[in-house]
N, C-alpha and C. Protein backbone atom coordinates (compact mmCIF):
# COMPACT_ATOMS: atom_id res chain seq x y z
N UNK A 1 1.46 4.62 -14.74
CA UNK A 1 0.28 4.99 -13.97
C UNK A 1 -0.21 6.37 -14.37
N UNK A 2 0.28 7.06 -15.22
CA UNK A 2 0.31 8.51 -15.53
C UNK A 2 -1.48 8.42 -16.34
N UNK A 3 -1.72 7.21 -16.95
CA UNK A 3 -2.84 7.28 -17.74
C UNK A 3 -3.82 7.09 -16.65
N UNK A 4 -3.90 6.67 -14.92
CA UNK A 4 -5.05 6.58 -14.83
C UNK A 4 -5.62 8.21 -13.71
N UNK A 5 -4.13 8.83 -13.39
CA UNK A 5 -4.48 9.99 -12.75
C UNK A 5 -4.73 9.75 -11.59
N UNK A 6 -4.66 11.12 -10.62
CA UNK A 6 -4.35 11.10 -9.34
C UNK A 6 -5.76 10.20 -8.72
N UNK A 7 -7.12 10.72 -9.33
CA UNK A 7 -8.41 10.33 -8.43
C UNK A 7 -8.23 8.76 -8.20
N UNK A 8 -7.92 8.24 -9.59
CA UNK A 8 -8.06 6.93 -9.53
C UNK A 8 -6.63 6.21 -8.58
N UNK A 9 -5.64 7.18 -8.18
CA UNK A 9 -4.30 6.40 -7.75
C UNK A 9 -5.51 6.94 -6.01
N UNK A 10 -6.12 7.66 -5.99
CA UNK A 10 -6.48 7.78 -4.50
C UNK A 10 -7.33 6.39 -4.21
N UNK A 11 -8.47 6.36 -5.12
CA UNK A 11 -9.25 5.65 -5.04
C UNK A 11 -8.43 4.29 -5.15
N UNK A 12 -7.39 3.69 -5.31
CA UNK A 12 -6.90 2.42 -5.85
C UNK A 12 -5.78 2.16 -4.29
N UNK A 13 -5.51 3.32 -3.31
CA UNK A 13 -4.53 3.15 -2.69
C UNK A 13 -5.89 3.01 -1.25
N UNK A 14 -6.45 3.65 -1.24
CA UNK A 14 -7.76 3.60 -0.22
C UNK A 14 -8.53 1.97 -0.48
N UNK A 15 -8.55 1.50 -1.18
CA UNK A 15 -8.94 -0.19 -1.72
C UNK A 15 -7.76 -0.99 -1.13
N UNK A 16 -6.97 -0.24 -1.64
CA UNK A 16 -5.58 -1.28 -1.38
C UNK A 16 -5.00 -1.21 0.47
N UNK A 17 -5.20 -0.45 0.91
CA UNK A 17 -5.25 0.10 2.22
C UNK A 17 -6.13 -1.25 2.97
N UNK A 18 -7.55 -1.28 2.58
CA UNK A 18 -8.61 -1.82 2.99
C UNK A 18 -7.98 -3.90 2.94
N UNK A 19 -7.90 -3.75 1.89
CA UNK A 19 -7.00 -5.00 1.40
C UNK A 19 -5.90 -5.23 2.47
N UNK A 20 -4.90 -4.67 2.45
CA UNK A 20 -3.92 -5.14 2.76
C UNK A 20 -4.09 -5.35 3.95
N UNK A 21 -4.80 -4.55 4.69
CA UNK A 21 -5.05 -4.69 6.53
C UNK A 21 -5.50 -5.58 6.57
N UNK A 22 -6.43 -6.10 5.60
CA UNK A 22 -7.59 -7.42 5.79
C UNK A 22 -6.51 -8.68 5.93
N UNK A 23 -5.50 -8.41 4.66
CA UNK A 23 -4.55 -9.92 4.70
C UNK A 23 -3.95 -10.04 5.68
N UNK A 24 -2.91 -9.31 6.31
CA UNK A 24 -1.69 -8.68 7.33
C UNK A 24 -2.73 -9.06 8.22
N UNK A 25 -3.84 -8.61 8.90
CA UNK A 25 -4.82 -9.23 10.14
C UNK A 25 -4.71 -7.69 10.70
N UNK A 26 -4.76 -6.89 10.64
CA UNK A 26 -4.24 -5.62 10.85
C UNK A 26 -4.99 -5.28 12.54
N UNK A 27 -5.40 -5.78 13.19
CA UNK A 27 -6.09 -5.59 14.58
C UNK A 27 -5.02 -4.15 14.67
N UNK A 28 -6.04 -3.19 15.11
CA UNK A 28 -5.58 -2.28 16.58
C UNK A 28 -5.13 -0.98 15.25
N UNK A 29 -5.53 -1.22 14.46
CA UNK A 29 -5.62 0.36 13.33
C UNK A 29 -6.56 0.74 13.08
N UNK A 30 -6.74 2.04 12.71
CA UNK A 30 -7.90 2.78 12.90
C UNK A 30 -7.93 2.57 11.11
N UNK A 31 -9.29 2.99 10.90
CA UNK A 31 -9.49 3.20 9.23
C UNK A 31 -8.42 4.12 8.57
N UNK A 32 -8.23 5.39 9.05
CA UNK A 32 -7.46 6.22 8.47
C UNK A 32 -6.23 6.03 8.46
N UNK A 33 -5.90 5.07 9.36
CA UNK A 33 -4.34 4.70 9.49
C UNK A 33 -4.05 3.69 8.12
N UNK A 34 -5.15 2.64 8.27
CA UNK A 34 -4.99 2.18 6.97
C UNK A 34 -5.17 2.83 5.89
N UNK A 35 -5.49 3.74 5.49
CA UNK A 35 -5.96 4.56 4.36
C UNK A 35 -5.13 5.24 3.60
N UNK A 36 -3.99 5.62 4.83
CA UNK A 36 -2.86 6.48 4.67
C UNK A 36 -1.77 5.42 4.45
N UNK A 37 -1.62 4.26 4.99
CA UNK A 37 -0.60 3.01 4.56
C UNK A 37 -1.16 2.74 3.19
N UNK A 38 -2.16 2.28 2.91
CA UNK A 38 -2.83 2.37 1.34
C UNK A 38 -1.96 3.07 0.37
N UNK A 39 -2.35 4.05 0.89
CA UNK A 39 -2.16 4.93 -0.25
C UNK A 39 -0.31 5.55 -0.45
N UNK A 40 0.26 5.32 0.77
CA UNK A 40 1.87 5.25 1.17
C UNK A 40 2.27 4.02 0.52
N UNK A 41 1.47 3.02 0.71
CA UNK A 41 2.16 1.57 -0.02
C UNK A 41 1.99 1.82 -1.48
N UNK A 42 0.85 2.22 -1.84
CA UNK A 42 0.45 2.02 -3.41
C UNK A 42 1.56 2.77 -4.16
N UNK A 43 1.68 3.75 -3.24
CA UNK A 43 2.86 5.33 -4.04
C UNK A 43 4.11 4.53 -4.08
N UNK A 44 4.49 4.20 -3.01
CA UNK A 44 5.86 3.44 -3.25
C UNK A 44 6.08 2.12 -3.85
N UNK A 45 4.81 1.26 -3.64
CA UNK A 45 5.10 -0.05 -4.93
C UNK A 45 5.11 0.49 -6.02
N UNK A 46 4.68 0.90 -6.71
CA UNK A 46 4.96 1.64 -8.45
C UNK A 46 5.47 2.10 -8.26
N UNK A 47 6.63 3.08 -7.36
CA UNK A 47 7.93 4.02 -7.80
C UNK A 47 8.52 2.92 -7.67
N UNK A 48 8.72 1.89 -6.86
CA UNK A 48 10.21 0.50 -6.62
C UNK A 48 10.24 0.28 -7.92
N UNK A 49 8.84 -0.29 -8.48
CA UNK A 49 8.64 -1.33 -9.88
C UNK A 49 8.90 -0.29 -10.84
N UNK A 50 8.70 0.71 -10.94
CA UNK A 50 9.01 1.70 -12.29
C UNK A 50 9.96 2.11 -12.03
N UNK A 51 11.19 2.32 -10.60
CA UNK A 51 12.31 2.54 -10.37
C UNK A 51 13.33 1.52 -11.12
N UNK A 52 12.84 -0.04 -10.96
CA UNK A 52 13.31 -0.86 -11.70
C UNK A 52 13.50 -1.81 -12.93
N UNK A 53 12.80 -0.52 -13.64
CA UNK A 53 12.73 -0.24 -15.13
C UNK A 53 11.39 -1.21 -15.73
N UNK A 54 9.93 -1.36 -14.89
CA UNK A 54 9.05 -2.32 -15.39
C UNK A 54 7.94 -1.18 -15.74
N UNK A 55 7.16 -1.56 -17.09
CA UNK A 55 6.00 -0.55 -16.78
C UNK A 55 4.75 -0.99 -16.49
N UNK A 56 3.95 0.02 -16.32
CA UNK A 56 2.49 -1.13 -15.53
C UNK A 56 1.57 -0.44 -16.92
N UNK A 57 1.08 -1.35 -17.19
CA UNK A 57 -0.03 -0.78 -18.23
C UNK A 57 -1.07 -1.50 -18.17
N UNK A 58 -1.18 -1.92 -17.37
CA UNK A 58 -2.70 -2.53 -16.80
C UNK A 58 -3.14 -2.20 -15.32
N UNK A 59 -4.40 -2.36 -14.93
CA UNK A 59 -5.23 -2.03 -14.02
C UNK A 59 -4.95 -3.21 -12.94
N UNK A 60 -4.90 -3.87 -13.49
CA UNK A 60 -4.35 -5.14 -12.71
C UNK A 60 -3.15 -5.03 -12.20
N UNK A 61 -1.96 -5.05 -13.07
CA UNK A 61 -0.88 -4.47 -12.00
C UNK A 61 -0.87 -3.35 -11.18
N UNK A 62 -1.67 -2.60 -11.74
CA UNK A 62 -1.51 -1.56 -10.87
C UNK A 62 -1.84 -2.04 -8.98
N UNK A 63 -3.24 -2.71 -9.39
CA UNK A 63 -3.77 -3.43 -7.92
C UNK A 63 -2.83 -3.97 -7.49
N UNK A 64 -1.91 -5.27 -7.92
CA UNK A 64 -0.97 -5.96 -7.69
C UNK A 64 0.23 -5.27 -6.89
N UNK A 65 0.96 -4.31 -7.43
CA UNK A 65 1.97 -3.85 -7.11
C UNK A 65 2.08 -3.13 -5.72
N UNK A 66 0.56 -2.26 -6.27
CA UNK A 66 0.23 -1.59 -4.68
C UNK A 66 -0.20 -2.40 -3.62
N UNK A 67 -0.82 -3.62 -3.83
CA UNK A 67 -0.89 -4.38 -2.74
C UNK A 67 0.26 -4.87 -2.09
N UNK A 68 0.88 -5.43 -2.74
CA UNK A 68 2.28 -5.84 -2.26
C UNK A 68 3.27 -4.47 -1.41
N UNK A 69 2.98 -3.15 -2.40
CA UNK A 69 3.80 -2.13 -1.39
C UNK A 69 3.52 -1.92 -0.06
N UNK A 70 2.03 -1.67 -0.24
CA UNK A 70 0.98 -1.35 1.25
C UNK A 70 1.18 -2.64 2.34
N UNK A 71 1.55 -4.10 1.89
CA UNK A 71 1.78 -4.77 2.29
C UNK A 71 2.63 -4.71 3.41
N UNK A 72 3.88 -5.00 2.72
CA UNK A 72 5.54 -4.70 2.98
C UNK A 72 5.03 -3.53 4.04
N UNK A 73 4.45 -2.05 3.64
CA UNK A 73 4.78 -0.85 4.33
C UNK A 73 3.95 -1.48 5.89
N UNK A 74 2.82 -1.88 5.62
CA UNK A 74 1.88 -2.27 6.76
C UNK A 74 2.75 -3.50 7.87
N UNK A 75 3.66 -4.47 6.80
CA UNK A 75 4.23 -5.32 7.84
C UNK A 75 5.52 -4.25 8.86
N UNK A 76 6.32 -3.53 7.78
CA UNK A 76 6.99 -2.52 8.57
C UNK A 76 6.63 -2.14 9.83
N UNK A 77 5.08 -1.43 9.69
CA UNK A 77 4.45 -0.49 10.53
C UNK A 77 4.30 -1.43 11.57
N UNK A 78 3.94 -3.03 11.71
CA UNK A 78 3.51 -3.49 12.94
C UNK A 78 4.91 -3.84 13.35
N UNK A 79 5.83 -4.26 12.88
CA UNK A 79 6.86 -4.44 13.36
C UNK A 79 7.66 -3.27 14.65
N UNK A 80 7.50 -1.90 13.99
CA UNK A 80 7.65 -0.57 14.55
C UNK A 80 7.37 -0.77 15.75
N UNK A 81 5.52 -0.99 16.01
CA UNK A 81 4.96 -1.01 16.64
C UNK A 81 5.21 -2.31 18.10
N UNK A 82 5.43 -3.31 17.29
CA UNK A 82 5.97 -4.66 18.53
C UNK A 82 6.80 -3.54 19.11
N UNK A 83 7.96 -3.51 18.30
CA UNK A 83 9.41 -3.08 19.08
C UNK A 83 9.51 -1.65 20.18
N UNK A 84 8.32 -1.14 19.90
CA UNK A 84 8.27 -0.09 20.53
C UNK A 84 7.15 -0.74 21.89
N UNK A 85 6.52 -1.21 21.97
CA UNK A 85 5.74 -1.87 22.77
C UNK A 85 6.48 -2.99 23.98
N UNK A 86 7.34 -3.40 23.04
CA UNK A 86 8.61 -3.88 24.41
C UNK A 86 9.32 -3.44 25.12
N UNK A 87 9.46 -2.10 24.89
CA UNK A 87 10.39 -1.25 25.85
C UNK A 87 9.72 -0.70 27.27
């Protein structure tokens, strides 16, 4: 990811943010909450996948990977959220 630079990892984690809430059904988050899972998911799907020795050299994975992180991080976050809501 080093070739596409920080603007474009903002701009790609703020998309991916937008995305992922849309799939997940994300009710009851504010924009910025997603924005910041975006961009928390995007950072940590490419460190897992480049942690586990894959490289991304396309634009496409890049979308891919971070969707899936922001994913995962966003299902986390509602989960948090049930469990704390039952008490």
């Amino acid at each position: 990811m080093e070739g596409f630079g920080i603007i474009w990892s903002v701009i790609i984690g703020i998309l991916i943010g937008a995305i992922a809430t849309w799939l997940v059904k994300g009710k009851g988050l504010s924009i910025v909450i997603s924005l910041i899972v975006g961009l928390l998911g995007s950072f940590l799907g490419r460190r897992i996948y480049c942690l586990l020795g894959f490289d991304i050299d396309t634009i496409l994975e890049v979308l891919l990977i971070s969707t899936i992180g922001a994913i995962v991080l966003l299902w986390m976050l509602f989960l948090l959220m049930r469990t704390r809501n039952r008490d």
